[in-house]
C-alpha atoms as a PDB file:
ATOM      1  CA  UNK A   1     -14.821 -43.264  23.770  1.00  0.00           C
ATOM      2  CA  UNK A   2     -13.486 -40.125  22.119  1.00  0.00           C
ATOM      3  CA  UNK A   3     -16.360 -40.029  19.662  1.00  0.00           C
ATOM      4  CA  UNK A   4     -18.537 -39.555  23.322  1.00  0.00           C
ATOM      5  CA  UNK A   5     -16.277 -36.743  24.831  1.00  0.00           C
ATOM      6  CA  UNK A   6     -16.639 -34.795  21.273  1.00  0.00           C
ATOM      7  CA  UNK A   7     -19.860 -35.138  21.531  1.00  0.00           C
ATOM      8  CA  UNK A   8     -20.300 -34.082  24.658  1.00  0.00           C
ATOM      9  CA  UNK A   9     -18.588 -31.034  24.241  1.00  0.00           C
ATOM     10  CA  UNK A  10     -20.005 -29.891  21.006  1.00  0.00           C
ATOM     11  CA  UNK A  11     -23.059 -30.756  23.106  1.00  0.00           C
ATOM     12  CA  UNK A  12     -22.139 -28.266  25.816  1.00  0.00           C
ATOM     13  CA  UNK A  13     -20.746 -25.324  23.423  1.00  0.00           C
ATOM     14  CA  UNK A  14     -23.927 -25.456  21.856  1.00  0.00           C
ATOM     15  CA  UNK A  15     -25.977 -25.164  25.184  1.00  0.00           C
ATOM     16  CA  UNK A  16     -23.561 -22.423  26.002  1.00  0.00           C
ATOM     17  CA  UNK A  17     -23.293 -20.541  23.078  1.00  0.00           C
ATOM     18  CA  UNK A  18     -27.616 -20.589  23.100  1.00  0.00           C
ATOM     19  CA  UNK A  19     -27.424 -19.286  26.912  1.00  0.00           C
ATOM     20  CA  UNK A  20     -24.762 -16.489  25.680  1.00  0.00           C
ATOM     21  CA  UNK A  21     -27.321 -15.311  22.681  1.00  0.00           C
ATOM     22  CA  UNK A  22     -30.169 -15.599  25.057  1.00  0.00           C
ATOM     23  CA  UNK A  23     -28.639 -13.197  27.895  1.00  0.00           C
ATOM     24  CA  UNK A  24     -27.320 -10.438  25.172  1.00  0.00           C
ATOM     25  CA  UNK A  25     -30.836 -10.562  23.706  1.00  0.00           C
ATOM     26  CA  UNK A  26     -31.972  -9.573  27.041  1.00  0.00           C
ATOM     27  CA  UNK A  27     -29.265  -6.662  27.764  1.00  0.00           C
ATOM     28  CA  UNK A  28     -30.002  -5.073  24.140  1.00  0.00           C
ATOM     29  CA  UNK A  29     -33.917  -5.190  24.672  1.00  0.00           C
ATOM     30  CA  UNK A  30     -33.068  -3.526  28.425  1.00  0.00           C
ATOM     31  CA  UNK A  31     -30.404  -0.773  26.414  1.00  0.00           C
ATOM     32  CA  UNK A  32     -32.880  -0.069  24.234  1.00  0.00           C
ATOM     33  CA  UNK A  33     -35.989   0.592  26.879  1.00  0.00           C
ATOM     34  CA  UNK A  34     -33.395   3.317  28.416  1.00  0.00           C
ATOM     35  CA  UNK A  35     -32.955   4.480  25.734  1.00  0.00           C
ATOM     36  CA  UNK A  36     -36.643   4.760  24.264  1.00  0.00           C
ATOM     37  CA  UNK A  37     -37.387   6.403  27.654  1.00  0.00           C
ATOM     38  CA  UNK A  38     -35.462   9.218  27.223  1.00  0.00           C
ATOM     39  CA  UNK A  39     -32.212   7.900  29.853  1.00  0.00           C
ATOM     40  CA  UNK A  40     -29.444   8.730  27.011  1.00  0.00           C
ATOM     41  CA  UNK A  41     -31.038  11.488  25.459  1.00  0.00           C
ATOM     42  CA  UNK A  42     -27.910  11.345  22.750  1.00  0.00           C
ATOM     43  CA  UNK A  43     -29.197   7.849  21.616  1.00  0.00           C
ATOM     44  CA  UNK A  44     -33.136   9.207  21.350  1.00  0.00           C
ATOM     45  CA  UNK A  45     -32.119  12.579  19.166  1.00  0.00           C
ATOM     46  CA  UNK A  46     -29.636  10.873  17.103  1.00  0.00           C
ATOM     47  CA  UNK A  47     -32.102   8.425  15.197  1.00  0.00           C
ATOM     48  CA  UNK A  48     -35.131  10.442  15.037  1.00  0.00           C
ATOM     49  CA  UNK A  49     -32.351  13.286  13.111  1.00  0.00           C
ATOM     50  CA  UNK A  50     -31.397   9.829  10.723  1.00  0.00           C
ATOM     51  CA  UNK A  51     -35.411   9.149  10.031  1.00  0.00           C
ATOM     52  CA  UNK A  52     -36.247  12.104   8.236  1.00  0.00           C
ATOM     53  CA  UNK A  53     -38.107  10.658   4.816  1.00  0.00           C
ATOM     54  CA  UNK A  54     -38.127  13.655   3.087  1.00  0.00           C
ATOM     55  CA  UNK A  55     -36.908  17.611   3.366  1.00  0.00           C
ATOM     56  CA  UNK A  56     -38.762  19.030   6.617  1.00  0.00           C
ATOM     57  CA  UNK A  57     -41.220  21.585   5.761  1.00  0.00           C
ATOM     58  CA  UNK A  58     -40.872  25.352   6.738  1.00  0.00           C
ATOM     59  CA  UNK A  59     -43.619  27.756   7.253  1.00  0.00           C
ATOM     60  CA  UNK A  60     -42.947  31.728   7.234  1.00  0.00           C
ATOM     61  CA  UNK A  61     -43.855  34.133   9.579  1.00  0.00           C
ATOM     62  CA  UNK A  62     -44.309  37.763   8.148  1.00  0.00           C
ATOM     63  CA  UNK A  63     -45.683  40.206  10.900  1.00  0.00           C
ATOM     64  CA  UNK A  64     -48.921  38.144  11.747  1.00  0.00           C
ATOM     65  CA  UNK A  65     -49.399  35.935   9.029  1.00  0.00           C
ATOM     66  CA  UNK A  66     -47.934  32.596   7.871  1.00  0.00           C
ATOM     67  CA  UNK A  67     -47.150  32.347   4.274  1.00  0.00           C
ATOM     68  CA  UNK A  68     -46.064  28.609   3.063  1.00  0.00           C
ATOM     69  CA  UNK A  69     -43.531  28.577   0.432  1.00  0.00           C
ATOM     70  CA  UNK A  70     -44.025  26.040  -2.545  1.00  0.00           C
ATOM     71  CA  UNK A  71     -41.607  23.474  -2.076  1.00  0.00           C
ATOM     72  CA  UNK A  72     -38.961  23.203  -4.598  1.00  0.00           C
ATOM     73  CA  UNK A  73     -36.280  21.470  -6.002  1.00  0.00           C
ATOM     74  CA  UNK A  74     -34.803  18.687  -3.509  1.00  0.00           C
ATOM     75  CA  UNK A  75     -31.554  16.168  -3.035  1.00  0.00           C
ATOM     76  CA  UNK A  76     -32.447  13.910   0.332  1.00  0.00           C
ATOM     77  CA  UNK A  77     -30.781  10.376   1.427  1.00  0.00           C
ATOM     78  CA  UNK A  78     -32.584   7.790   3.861  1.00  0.00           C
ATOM     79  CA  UNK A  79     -30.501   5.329   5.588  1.00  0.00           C
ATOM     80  CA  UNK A  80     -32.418   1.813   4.990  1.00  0.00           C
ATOM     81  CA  UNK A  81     -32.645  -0.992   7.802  1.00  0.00           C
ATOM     82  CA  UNK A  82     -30.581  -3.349   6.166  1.00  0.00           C
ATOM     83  CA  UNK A  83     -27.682  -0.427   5.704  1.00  0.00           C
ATOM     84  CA  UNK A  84     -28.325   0.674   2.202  1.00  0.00           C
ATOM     85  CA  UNK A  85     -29.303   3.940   0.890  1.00  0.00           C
ATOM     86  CA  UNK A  86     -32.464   5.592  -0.662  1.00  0.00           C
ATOM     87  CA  UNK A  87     -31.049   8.437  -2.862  1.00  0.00           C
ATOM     88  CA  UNK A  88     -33.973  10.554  -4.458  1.00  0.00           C
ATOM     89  CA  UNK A  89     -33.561  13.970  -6.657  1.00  0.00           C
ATOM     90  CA  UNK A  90     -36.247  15.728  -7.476  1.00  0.00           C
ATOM     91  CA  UNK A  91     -36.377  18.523 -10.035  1.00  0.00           C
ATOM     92  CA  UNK A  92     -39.348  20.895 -10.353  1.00  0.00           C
ATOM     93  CA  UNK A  93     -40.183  24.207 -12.079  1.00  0.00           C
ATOM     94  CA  UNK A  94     -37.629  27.060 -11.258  1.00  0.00           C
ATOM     95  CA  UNK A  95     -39.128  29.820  -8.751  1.00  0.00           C
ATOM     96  CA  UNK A  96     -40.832  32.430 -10.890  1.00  0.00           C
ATOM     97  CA  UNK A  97     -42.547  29.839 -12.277  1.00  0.00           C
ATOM     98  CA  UNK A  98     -43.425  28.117  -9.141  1.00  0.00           C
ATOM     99  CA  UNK A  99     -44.845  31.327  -7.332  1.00  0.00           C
ATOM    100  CA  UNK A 100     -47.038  32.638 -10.497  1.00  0.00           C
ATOM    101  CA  UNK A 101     -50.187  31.300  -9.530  1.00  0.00           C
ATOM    102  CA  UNK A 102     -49.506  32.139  -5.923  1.00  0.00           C
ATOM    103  CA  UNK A 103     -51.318  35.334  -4.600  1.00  0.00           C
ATOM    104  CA  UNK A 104     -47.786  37.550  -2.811  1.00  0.00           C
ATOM    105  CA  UNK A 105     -48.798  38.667   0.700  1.00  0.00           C
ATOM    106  CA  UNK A 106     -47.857  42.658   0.948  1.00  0.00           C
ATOM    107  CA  UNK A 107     -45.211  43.833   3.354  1.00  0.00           C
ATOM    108  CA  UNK A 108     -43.173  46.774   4.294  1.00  0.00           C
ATOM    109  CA  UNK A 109     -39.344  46.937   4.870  1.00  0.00           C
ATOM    110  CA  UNK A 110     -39.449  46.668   8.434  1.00  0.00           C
ATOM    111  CA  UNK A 111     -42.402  44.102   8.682  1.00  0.00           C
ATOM    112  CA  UNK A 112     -40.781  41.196  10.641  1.00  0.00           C
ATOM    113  CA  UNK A 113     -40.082  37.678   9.110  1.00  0.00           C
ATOM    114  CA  UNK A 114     -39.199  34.406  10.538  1.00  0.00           C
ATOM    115  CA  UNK A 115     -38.131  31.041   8.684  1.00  0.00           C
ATOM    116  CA  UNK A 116     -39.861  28.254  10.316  1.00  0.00           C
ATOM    117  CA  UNK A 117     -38.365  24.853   9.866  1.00  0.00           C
ATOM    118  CA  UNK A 118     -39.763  21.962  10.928  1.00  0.00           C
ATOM    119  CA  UNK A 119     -36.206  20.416  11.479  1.00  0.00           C
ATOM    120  CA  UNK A 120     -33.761  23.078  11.696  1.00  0.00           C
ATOM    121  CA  UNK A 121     -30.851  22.854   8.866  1.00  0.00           C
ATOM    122  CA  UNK A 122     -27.331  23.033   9.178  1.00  0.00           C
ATOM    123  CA  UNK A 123     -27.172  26.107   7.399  1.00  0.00           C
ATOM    124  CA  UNK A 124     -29.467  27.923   4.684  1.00  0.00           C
ATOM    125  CA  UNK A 125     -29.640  30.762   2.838  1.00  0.00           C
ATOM    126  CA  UNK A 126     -32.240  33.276   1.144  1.00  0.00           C
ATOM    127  CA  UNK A 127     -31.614  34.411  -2.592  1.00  0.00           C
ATOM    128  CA  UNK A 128     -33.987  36.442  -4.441  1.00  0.00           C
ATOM    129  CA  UNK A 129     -34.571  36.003  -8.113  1.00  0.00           C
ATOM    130  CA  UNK A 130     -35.774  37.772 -11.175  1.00  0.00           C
ATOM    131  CA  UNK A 131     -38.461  36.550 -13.524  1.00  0.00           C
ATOM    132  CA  UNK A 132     -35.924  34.740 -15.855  1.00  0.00           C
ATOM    133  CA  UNK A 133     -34.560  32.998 -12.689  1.00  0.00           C
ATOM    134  CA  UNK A 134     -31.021  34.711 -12.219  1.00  0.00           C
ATOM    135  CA  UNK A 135     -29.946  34.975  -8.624  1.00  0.00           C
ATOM    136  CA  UNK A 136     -30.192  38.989  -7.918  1.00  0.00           C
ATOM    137  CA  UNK A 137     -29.059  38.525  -3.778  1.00  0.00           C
ATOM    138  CA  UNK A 138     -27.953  35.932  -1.951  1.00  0.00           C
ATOM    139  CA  UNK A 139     -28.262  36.602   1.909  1.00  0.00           C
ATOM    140  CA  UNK A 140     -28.879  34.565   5.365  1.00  0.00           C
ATOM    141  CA  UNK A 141     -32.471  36.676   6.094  1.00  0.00           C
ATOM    142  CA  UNK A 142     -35.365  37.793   4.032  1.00  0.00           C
ATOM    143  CA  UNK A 143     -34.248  40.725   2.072  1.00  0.00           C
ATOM    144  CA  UNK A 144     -37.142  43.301   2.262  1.00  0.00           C
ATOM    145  CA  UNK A 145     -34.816  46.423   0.417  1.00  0.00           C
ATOM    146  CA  UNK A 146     -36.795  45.894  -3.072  1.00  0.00           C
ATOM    147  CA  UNK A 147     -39.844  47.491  -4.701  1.00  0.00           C
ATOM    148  CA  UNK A 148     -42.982  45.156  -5.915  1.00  0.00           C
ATOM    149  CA  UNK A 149     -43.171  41.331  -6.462  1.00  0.00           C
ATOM    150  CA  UNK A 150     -40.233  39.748  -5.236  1.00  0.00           C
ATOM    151  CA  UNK A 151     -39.044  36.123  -5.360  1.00  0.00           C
ATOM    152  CA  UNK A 152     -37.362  34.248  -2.514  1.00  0.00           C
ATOM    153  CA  UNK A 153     -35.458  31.524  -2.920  1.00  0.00           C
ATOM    154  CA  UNK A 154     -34.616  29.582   0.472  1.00  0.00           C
ATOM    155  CA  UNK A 155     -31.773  26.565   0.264  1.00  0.00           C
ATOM    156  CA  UNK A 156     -31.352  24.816   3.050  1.00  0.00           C
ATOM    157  CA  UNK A 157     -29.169  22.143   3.951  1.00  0.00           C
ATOM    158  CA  UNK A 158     -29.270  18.748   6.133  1.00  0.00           C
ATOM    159  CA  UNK A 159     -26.717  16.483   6.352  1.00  0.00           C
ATOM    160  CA  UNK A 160     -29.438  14.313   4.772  1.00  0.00           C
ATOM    161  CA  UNK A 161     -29.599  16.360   1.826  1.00  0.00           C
ATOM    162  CA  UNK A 162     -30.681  20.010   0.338  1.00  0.00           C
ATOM    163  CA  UNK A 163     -34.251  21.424  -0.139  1.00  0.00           C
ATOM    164  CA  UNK A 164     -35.472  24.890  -1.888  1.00  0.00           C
ATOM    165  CA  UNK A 165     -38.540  26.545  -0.705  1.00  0.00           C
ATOM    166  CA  UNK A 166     -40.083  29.388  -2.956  1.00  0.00           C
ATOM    167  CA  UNK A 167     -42.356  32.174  -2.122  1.00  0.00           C
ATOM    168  CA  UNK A 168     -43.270  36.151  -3.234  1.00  0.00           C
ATOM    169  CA  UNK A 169     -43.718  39.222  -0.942  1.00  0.00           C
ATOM    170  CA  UNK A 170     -44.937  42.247  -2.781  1.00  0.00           C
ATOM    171  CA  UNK A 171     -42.824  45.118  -0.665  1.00  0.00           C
ATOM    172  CA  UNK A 172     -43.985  48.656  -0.581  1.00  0.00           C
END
């Protein structure tokens, strides 16, 4: 007869413990509808921030134009699924070499300039560099106080990682 009761109540625990899973199922999908409609905007901006693949891209405005800088050297991390990560460096040519084939749009000191991201970063900043790739000026705008082909050097950090952007203004 105790064989039956244990039985019985392994039985019912089971039934329950299926009914339990069954009903949080249902409350997670119904979280994550609010969520996906926009009800906890906190929940929405956080994952789409997380499920960047790779360094956003920036476009620059000078005056009236767009230029797009070559991207450049990049460190970026990607949270997986199952909780691991995807770690990728990539090293390519230094600036100079990066912006030689690359016709430099001409601009004045005052014309205006604007950093597009597609993502803004954390923080970034603008060096410019000389042919053998030293750092010359470090600042957080476009520099436009030189004479002839210049090289910009934008680094820009995520908390997913760092990206460099390269581009060449010829200032007169």
């Amino acid at each position: 007869m105790k064989s039956n009761l244990y039985l019985v109540l392994l039985v019912s625990a089971l039934s329950l413990a299926e009914c339990t899973t069954d009903s949080d199922t249902s409350e997670e999908s119904n979280d994550n509808t609010s969520a996906e409609e926009g009800n906890n905007n906190e929940e929405v901006d956080q994952p789409s921030k997380e499920q960047l693949l790779e360094p956003p891209g920036l476009s620059i405005q000078v005056g009236d134009e767009t230029v797009n800088p070559v991207p450049g050297t990049y460190s970026w991390s990607v949270e997986n699924e199952d909780g691991t990560i995807t770690a990728t460096e990539v090293d390519i040519a230094p600036p100079p070499e990066l912006v030689r084939t690359i016709d430099a749009m001409e601009v004045t000191e005052d014309t205006p300039i604007e950093l597009n991201f597609e993502a803004e970063p954390d923080r970034y900043s603008v060096r410019i560099l000389n042919e053998q790739n030293n750092v010359t000026s470090e600042s957080d705008e476009v520099d436009l106080s030189g004479e002839g082909k210049v090289i910009y050097e934008v680094m820009a950090h995520w908390d997913q990682g760092t990206a460099t952007y390269a581009f060449s203004l010829i200032i007169d």
